[in-house]
PDB file of N, CA and C in Angstrom:
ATOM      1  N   UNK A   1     -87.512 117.120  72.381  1.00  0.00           N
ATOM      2  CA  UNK A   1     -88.390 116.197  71.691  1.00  0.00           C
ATOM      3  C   UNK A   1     -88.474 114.851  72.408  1.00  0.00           C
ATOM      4  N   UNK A   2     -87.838 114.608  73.529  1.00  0.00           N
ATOM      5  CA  UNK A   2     -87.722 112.914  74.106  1.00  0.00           C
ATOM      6  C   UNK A   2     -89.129 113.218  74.849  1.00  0.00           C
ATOM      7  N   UNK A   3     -89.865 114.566  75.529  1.00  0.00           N
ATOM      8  CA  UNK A   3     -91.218 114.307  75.705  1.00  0.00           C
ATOM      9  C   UNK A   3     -92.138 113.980  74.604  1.00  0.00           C
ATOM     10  N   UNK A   4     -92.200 114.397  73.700  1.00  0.00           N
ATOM     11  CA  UNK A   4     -92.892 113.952  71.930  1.00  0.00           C
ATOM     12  C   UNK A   4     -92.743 112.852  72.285  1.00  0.00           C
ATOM     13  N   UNK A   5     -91.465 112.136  72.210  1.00  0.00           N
ATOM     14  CA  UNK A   5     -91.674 110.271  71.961  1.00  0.00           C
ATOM     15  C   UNK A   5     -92.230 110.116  72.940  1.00  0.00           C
ATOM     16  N   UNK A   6     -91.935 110.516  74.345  1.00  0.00           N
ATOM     17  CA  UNK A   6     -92.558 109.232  75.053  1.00  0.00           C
ATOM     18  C   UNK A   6     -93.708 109.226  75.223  1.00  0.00           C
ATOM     19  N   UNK A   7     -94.242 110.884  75.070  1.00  0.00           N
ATOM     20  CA  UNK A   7     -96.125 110.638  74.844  1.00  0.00           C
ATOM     21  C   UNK A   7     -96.628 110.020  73.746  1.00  0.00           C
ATOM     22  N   UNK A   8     -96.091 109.789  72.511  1.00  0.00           N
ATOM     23  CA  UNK A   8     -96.055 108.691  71.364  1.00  0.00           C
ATOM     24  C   UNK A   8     -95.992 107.559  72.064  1.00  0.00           C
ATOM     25  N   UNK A   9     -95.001 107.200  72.364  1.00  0.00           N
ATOM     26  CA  UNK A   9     -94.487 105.640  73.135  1.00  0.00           C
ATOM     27  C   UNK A   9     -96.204 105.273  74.121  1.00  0.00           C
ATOM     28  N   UNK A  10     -96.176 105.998  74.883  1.00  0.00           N
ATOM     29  CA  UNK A  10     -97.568 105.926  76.109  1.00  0.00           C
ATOM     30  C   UNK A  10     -98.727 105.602  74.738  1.00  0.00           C
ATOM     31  N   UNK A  11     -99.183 106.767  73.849  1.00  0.00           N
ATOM     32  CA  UNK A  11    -100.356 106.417  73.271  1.00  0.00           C
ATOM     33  C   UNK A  11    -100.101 105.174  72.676  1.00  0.00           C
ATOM     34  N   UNK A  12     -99.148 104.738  71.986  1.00  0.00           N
ATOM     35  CA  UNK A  12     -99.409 103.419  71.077  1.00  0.00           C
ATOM     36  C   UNK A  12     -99.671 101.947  72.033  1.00  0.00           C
ATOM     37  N   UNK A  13     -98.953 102.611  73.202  1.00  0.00           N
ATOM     38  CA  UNK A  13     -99.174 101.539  74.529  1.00  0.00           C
ATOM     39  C   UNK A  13    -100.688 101.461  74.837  1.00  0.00           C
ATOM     40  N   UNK A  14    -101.185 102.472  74.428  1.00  0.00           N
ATOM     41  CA  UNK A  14    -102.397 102.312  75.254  1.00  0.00           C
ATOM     42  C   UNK A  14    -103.417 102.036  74.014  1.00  0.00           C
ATOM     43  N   UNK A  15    -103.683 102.148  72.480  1.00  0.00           N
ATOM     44  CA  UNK A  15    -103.901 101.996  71.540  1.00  0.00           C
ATOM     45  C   UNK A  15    -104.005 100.413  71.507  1.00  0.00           C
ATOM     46  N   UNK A  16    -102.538  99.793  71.602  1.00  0.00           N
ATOM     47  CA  UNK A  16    -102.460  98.443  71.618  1.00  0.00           C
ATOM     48  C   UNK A  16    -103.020  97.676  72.667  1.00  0.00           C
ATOM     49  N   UNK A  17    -103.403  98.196  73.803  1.00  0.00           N
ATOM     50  CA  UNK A  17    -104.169  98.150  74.717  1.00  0.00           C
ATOM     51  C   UNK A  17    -105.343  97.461  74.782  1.00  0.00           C
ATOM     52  N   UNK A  18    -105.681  98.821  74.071  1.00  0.00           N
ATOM     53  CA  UNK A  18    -107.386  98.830  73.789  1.00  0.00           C
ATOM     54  C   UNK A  18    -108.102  97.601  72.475  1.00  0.00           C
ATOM     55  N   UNK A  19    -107.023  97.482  71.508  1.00  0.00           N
ATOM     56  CA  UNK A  19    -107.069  96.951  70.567  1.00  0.00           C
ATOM     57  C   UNK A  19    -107.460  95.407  71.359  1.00  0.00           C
ATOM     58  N   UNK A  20    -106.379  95.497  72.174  1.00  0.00           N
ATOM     59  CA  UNK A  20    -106.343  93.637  72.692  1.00  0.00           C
ATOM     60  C   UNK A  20    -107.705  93.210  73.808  1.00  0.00           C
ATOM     61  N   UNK A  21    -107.644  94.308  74.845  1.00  0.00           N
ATOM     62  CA  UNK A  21    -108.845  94.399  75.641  1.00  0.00           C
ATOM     63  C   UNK A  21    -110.107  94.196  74.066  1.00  0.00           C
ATOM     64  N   UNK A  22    -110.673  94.731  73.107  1.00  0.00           N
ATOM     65  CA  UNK A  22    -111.653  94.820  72.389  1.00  0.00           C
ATOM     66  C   UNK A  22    -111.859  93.623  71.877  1.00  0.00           C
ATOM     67  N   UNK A  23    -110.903  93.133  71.149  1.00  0.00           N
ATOM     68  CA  UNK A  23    -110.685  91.704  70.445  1.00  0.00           C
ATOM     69  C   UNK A  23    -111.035  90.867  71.443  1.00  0.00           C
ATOM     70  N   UNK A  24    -110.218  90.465  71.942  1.00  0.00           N
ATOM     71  CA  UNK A  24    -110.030  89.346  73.320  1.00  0.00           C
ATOM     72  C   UNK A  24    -110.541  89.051  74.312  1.00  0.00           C
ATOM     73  N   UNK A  25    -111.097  90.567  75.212  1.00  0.00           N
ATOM     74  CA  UNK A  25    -112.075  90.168  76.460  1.00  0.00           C
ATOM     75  C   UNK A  25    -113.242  90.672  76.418  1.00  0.00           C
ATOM     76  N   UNK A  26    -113.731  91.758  75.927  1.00  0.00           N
ATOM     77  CA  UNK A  26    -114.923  92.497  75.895  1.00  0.00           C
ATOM     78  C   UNK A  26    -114.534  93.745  75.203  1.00  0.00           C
ATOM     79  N   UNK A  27    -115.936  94.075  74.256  1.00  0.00           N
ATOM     80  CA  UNK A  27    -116.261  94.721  73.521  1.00  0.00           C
ATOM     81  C   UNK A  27    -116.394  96.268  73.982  1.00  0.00           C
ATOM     82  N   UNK A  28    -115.798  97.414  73.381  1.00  0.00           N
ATOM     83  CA  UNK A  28    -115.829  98.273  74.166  1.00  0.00           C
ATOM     84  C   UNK A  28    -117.118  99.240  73.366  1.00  0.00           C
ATOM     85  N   UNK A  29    -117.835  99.556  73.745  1.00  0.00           N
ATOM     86  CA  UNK A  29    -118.742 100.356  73.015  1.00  0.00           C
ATOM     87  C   UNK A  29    -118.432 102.055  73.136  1.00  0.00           C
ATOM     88  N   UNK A  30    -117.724 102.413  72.355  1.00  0.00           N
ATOM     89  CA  UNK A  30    -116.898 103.591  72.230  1.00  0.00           C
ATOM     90  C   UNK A  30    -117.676 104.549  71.102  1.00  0.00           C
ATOM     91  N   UNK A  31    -118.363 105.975  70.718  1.00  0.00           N
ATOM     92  CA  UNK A  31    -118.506 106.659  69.582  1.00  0.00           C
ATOM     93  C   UNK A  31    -117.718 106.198  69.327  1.00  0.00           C
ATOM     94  N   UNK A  32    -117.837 106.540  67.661  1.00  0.00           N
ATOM     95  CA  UNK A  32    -116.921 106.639  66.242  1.00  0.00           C
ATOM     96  C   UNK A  32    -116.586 107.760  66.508  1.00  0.00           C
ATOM     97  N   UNK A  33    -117.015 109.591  66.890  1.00  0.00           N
ATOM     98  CA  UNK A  33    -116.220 110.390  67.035  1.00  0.00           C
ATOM     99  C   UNK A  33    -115.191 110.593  68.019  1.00  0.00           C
ATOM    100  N   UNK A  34    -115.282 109.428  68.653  1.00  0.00           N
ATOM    101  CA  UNK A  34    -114.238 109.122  70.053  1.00  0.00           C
ATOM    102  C   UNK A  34    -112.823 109.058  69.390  1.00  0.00           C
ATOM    103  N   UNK A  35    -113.027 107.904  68.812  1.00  0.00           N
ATOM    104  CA  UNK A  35    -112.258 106.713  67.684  1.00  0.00           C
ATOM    105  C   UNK A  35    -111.529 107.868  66.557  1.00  0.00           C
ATOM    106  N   UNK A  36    -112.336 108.785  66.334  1.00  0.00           N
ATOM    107  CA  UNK A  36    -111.410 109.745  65.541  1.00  0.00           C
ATOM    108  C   UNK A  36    -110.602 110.829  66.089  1.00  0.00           C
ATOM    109  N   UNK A  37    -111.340 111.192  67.105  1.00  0.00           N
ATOM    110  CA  UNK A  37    -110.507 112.252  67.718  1.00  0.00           C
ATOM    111  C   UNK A  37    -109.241 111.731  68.018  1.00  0.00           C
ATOM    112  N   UNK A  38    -109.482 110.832  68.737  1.00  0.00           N
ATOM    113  CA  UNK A  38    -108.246 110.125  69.316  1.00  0.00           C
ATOM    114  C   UNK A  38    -106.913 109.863  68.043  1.00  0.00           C
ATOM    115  N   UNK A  39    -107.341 108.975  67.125  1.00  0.00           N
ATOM    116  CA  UNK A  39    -106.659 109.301  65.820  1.00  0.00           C
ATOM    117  C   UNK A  39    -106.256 110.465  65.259  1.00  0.00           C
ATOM    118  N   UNK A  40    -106.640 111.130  65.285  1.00  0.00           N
ATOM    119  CA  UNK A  40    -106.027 112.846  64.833  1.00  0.00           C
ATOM    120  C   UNK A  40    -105.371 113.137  65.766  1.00  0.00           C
ATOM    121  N   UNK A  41    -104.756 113.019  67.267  1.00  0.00           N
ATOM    122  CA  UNK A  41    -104.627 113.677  68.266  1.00  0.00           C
ATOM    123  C   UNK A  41    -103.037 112.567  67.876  1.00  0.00           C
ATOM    124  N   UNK A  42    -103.356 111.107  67.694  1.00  0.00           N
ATOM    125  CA  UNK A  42    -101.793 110.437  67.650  1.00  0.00           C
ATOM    126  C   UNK A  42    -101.715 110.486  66.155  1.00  0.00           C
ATOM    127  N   UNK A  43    -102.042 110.689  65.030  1.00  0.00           N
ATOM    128  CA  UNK A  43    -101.254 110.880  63.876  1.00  0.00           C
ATOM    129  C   UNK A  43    -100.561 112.326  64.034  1.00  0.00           C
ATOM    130  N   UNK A  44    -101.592 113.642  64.725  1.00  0.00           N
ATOM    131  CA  UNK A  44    -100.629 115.062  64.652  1.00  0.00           C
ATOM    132  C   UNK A  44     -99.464 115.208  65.529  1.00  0.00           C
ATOM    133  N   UNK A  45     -99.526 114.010  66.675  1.00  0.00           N
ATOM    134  CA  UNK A  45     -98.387 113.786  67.347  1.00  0.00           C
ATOM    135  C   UNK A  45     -97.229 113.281  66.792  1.00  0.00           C
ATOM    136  N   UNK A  46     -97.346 112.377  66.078  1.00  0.00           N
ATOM    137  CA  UNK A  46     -96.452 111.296  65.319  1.00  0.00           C
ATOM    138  C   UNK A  46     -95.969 112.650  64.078  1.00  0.00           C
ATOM    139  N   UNK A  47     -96.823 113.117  63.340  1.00  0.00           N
ATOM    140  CA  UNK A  47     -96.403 113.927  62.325  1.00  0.00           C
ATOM    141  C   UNK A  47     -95.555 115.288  62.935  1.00  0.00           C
ATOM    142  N   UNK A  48     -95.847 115.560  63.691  1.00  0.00           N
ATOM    143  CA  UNK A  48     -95.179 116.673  64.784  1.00  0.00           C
ATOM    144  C   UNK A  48     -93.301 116.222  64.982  1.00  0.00           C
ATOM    145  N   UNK A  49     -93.681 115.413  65.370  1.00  0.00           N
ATOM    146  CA  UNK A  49     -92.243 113.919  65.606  1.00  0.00           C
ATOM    147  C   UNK A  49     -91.430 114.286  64.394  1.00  0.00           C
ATOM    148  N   UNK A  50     -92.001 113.599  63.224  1.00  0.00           N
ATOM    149  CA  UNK A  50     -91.306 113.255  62.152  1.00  0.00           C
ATOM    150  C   UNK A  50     -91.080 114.229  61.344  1.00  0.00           C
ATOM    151  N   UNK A  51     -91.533 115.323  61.992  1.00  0.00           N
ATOM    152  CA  UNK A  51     -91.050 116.591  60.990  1.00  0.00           C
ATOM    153  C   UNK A  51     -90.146 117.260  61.726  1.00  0.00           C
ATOM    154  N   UNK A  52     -90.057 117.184  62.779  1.00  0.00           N
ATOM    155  CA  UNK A  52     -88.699 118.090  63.775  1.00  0.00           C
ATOM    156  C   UNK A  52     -87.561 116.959  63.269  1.00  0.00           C
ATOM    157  N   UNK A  53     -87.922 116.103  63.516  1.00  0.00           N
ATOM    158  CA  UNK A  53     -86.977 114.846  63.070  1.00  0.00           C
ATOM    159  C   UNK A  53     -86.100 115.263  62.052  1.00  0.00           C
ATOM    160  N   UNK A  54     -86.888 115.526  60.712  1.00  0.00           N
ATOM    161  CA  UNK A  54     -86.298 115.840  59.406  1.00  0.00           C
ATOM    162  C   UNK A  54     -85.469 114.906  58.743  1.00  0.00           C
ATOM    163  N   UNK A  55     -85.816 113.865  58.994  1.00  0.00           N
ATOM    164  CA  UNK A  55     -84.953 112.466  58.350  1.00  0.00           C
ATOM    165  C   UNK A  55     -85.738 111.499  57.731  1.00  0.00           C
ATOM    166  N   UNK A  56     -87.125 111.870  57.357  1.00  0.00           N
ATOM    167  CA  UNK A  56     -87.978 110.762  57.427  1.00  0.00           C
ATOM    168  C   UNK A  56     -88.763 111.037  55.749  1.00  0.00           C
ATOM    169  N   UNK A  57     -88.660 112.627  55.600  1.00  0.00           N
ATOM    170  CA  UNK A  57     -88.946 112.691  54.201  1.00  0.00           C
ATOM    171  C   UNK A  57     -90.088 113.097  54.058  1.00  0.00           C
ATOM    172  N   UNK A  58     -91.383 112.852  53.782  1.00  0.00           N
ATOM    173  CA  UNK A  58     -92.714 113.177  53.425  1.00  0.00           C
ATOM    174  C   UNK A  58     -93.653 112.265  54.381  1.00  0.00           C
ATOM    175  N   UNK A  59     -93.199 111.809  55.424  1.00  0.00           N
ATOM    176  CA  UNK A  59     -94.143 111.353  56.381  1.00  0.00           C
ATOM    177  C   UNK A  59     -94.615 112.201  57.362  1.00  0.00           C
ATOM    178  N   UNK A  60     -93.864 112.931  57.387  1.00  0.00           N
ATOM    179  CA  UNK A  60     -94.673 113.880  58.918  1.00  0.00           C
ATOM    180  C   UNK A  60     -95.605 114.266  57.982  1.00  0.00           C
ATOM    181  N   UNK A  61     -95.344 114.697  56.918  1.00  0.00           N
ATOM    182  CA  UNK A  61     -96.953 115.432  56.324  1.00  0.00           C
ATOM    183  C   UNK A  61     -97.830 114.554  55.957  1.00  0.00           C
ATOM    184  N   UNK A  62     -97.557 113.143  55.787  1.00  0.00           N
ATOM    185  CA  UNK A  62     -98.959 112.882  55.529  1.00  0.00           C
ATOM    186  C   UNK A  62     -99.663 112.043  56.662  1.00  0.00           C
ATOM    187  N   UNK A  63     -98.743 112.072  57.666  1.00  0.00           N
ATOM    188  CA  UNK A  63     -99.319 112.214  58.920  1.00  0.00           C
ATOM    189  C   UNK A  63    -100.079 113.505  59.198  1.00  0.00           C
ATOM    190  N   UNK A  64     -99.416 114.820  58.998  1.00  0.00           N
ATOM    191  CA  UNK A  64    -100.687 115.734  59.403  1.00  0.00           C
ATOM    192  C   UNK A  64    -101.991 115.510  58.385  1.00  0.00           C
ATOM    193  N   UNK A  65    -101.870 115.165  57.287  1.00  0.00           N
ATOM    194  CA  UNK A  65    -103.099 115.007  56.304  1.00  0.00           C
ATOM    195  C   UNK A  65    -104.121 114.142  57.005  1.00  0.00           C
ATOM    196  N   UNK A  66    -103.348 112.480  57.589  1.00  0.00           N
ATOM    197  CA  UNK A  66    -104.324 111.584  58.125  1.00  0.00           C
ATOM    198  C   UNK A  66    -104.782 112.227  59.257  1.00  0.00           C
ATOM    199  N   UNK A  67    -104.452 113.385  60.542  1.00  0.00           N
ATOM    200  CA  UNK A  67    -105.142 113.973  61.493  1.00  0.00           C
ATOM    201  C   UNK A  67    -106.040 115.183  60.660  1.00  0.00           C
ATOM    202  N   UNK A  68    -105.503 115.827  59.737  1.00  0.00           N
ATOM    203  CA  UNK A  68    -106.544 116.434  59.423  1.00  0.00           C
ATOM    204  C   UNK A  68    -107.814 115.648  58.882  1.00  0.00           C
ATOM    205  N   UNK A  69    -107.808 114.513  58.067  1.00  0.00           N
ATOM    206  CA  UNK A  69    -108.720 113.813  57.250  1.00  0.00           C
ATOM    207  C   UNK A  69    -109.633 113.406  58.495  1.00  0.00           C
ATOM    208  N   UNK A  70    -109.257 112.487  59.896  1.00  0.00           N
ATOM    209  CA  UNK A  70    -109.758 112.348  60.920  1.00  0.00           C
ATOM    210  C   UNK A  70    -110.340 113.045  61.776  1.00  0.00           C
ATOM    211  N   UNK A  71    -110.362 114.647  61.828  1.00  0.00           N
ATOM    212  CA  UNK A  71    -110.671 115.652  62.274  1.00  0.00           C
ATOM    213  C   UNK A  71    -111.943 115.804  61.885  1.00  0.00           C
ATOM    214  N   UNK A  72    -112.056 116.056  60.464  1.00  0.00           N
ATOM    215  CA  UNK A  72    -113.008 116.575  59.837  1.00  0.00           C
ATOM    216  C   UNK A  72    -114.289 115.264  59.977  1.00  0.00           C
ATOM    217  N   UNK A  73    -113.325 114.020  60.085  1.00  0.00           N
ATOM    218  CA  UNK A  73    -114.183 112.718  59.877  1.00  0.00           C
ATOM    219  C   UNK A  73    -115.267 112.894  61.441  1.00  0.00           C
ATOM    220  N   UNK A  74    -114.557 113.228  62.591  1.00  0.00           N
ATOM    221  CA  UNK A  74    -115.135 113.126  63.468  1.00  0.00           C
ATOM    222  C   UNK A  74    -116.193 114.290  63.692  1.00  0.00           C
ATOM    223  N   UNK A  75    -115.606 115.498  62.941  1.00  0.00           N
ATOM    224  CA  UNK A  75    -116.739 116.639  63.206  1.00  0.00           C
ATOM    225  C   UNK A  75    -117.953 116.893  62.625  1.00  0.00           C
ATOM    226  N   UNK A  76    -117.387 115.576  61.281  1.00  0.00           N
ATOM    227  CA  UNK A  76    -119.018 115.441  60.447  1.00  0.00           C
ATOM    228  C   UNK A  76    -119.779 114.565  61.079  1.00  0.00           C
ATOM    229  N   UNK A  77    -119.222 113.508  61.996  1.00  0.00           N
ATOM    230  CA  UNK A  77    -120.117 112.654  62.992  1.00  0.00           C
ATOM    231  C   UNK A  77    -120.811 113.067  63.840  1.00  0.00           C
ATOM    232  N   UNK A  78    -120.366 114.244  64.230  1.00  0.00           N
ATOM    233  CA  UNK A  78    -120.792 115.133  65.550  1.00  0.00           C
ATOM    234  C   UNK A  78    -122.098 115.870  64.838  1.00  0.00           C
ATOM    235  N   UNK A  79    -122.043 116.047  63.509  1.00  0.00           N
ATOM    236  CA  UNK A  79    -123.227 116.713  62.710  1.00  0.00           C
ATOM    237  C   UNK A  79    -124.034 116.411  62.538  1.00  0.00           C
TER     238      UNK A  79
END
């Protein structure tokens, strides 16, 4: 599982990234189904995490709920 974190560790790096590049220097003109995929791809990661983990309680699942909810969000955009 230390590959799980550190591809966690990398996305939130690059998340926080993007966040600061958007705010601060220029505007990134990105789809909204971009914006979700990407979200479903690091909440099922994170929920993946926290359920091998088994110390965390009812978060890995509602981490998979928020990638599933984001999934569907992006495939109705695509519609």
């Amino acid at each position: 599982m230390k590959i799980l974190k550190k591809v966690n560790i990398i996305l939130a790096i690059i998340s926080l990234s993007l966040v600061i590049y958007h705010f601060f220097i220029e505007k990134i003109h990105a789809p909204d189904y971009a914006l979700f995929f990407y979200l479903s791809v690091v909440f099922l990661l994170n929920g993946i995490e926290l359920t091998k983990e088994g110390n965390k309680g009812w978060a890995g699942y509602v981490q998979f709920v928020a990638a599933l909810v984001c999934s569907v969000a992006a495939i109705s955009d695509l519609l």
